[in-house]
C-alpha atoms as a PDB file:
ATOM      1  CA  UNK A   1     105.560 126.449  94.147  1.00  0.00           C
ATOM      2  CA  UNK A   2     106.154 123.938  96.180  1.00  0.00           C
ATOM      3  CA  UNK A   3     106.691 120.172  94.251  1.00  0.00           C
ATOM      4  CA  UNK A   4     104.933 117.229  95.795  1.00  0.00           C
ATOM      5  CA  UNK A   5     105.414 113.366  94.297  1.00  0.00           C
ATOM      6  CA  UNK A   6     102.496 111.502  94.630  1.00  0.00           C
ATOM      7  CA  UNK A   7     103.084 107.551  94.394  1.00  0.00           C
ATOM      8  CA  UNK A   8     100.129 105.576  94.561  1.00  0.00           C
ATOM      9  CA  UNK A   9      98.796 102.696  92.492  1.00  0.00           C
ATOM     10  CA  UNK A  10      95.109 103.890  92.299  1.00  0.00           C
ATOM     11  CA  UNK A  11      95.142 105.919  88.999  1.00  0.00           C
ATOM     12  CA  UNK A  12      91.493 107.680  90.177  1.00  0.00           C
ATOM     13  CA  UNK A  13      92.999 108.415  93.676  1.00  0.00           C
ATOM     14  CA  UNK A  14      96.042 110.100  91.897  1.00  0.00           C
ATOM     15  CA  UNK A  15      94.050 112.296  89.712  1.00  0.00           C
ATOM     16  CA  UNK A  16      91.609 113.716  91.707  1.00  0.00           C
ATOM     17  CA  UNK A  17      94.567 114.502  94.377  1.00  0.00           C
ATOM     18  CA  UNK A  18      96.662 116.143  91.571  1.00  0.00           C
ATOM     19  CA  UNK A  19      94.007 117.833  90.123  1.00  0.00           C
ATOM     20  CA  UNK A  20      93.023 119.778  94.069  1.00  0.00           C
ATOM     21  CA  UNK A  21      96.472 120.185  95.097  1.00  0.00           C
ATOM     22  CA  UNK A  22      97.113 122.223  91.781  1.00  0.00           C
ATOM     23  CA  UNK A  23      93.851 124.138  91.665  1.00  0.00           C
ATOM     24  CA  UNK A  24      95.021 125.466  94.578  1.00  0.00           C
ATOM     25  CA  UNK A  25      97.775 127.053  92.928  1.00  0.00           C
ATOM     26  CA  UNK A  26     100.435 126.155  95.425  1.00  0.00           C
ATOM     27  CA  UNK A  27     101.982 122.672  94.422  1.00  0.00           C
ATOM     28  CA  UNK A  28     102.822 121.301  91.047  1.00  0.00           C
ATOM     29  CA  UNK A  29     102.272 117.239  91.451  1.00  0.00           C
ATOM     30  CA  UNK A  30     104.064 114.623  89.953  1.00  0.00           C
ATOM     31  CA  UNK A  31     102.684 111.146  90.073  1.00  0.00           C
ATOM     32  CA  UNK A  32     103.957 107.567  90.158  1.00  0.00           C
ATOM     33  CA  UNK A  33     101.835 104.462  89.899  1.00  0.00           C
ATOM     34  CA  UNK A  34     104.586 102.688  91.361  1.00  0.00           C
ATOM     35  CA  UNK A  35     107.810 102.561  94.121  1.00  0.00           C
ATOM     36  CA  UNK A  36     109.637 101.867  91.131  1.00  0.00           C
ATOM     37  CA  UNK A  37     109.156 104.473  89.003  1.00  0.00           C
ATOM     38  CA  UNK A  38     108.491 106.691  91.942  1.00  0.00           C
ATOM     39  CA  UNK A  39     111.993 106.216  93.029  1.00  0.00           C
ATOM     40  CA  UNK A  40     112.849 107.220  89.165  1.00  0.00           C
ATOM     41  CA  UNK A  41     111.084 110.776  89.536  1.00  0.00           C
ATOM     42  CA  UNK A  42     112.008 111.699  93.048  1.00  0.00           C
ATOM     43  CA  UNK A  43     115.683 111.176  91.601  1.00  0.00           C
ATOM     44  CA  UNK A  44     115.034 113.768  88.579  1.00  0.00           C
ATOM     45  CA  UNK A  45     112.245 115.979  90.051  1.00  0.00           C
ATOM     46  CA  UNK A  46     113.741 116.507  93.659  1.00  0.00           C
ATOM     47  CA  UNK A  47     110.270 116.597  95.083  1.00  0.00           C
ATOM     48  CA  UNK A  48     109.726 118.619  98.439  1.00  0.00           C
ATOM     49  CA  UNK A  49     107.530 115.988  99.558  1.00  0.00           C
ATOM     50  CA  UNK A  50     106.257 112.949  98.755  1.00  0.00           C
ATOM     51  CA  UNK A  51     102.750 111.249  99.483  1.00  0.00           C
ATOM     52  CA  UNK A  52     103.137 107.468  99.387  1.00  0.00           C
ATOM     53  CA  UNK A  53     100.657 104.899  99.552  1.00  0.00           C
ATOM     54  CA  UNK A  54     101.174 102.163 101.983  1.00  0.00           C
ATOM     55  CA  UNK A  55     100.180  99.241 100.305  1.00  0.00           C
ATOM     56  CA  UNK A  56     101.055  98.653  96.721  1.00  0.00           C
ATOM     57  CA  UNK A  57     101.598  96.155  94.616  1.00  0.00           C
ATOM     58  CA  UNK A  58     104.800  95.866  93.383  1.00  0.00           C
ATOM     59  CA  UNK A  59     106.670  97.174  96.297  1.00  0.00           C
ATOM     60  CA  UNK A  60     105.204  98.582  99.967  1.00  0.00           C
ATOM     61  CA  UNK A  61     105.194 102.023 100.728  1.00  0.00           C
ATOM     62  CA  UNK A  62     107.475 100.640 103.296  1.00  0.00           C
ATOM     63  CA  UNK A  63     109.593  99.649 100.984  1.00  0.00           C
ATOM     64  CA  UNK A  64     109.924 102.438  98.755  1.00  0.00           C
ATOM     65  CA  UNK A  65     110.264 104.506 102.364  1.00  0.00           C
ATOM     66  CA  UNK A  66     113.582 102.418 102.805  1.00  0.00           C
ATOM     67  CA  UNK A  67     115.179 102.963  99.629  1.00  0.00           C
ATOM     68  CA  UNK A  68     114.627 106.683 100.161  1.00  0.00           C
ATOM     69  CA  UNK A  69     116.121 106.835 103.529  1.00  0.00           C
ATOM     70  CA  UNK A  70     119.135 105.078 102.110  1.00  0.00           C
ATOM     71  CA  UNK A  71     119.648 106.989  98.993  1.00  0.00           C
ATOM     72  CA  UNK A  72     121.944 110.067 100.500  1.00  0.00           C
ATOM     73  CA  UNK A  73     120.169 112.567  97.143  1.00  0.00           C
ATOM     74  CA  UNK A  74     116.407 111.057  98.686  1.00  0.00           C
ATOM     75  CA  UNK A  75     116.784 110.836 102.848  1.00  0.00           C
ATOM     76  CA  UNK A  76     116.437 114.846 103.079  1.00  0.00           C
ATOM     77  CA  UNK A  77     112.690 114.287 101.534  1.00  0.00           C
ATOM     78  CA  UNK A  78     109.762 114.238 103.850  1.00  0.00           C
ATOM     79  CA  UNK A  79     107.307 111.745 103.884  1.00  0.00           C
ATOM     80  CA  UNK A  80     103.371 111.095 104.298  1.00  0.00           C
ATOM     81  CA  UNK A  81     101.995 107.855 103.978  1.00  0.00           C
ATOM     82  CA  UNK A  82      98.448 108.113 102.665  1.00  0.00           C
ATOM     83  CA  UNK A  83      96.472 104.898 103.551  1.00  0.00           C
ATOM     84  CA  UNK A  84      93.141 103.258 104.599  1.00  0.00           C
ATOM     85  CA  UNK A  85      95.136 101.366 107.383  1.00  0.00           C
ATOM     86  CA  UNK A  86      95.218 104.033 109.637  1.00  0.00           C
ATOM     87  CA  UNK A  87      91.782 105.707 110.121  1.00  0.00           C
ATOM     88  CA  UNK A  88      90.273 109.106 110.817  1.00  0.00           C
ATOM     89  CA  UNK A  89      89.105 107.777 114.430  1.00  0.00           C
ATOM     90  CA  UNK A  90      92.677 107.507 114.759  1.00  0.00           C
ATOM     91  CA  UNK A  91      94.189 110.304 113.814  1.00  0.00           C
ATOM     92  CA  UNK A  92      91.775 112.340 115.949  1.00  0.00           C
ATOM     93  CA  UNK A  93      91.514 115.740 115.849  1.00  0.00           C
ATOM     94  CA  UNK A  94      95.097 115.829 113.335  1.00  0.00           C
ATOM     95  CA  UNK A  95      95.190 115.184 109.977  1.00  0.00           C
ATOM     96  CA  UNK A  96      97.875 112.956 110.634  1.00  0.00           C
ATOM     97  CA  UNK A  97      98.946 110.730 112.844  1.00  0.00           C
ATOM     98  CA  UNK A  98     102.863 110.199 113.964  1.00  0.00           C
ATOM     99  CA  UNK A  99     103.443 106.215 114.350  1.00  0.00           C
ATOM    100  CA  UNK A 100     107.070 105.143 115.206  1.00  0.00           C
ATOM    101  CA  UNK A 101     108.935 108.447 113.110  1.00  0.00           C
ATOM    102  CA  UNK A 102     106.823 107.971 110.182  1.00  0.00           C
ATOM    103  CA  UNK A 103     103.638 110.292 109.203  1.00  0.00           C
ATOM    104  CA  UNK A 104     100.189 108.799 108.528  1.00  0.00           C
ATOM    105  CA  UNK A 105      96.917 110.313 106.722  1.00  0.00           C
ATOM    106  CA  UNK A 106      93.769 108.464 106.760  1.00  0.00           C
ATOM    107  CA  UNK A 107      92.217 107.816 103.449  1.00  0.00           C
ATOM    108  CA  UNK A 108      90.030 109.407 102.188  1.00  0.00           C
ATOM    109  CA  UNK A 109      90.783 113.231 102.944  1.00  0.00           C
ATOM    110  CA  UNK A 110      89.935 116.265 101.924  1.00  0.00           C
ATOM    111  CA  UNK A 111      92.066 118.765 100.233  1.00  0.00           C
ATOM    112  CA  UNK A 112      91.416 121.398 102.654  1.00  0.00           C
ATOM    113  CA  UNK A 113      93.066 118.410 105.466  1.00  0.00           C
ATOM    114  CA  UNK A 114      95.809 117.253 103.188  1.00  0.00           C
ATOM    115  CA  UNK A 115      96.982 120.522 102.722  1.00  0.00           C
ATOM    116  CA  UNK A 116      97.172 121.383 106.417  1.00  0.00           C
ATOM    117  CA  UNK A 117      98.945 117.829 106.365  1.00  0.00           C
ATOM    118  CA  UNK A 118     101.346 118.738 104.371  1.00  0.00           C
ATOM    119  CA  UNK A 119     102.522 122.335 105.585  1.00  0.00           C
ATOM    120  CA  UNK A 120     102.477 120.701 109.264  1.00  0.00           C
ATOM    121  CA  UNK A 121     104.921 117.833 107.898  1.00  0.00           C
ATOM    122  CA  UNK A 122     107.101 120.633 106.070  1.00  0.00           C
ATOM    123  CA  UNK A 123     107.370 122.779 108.637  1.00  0.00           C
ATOM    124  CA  UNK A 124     108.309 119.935 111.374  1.00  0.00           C
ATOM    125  CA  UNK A 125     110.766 118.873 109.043  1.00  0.00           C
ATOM    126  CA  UNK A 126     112.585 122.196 108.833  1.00  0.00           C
ATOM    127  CA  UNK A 127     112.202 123.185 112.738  1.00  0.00           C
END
């Protein structure tokens, strides 16, 4: 199974994500409501990917994005930003859209897309 670290501060958003990523029996999913704590649990779960909000409270997805790149245990870990910045329209026919190295997926999408999101991300990110 493959592990997958949600961080988002919209506790709704987080469950219902969790809850269709495991029911389809291929990802355990850890959450963070928080870069912070996020941080905290990709250090002691060693997530395979992580799906990070853009804009958060306490510290941008941005943010959190740079501590991972400079942490040599976190920079190996792939990452989708999930956010209502970028939209569908602009994605296109992708579920995600590639903006300057980074990986975008509109909000909201289904779990059918964000799947697909996330085996395209993991398998660019092994090729």
């Amino acid at each position: 199974m493959l592990k997958i670290l949600l961080i988002d501060d919209e506790e709704d958003f987080c469950f219902f994500i969790k809850g269709n990523l495991e029911q389809s029996g291929r990802f355990t999913v850890y959450t963070a409501d928080n870069g912070e704590l996020g941080l905290e649990m990709a250090r002691e779960y060693k997530p395979d990917l992580v799906l990070l909000d853009l804009v958060m409270p306490d510290m941008s997805g941005d943010e959190v994005a740079g501590w991972f790149e400079h942490d040599p245990d976190l920079s190996h870990i792939p990452i989708i930003f999930l956010t209502a910045i970028v939209t569908k329209e602009e994605t296109g026919d992708s579920n995600y859209k590639q903006i300057g190295g980074r990986y975008f997926v509109a909000k909201p999408i289904s779990t059918k897309d964000l799947i697909e999101a996330i085996e395209d991300r993991l398998q660019w990110h092994t090729e």
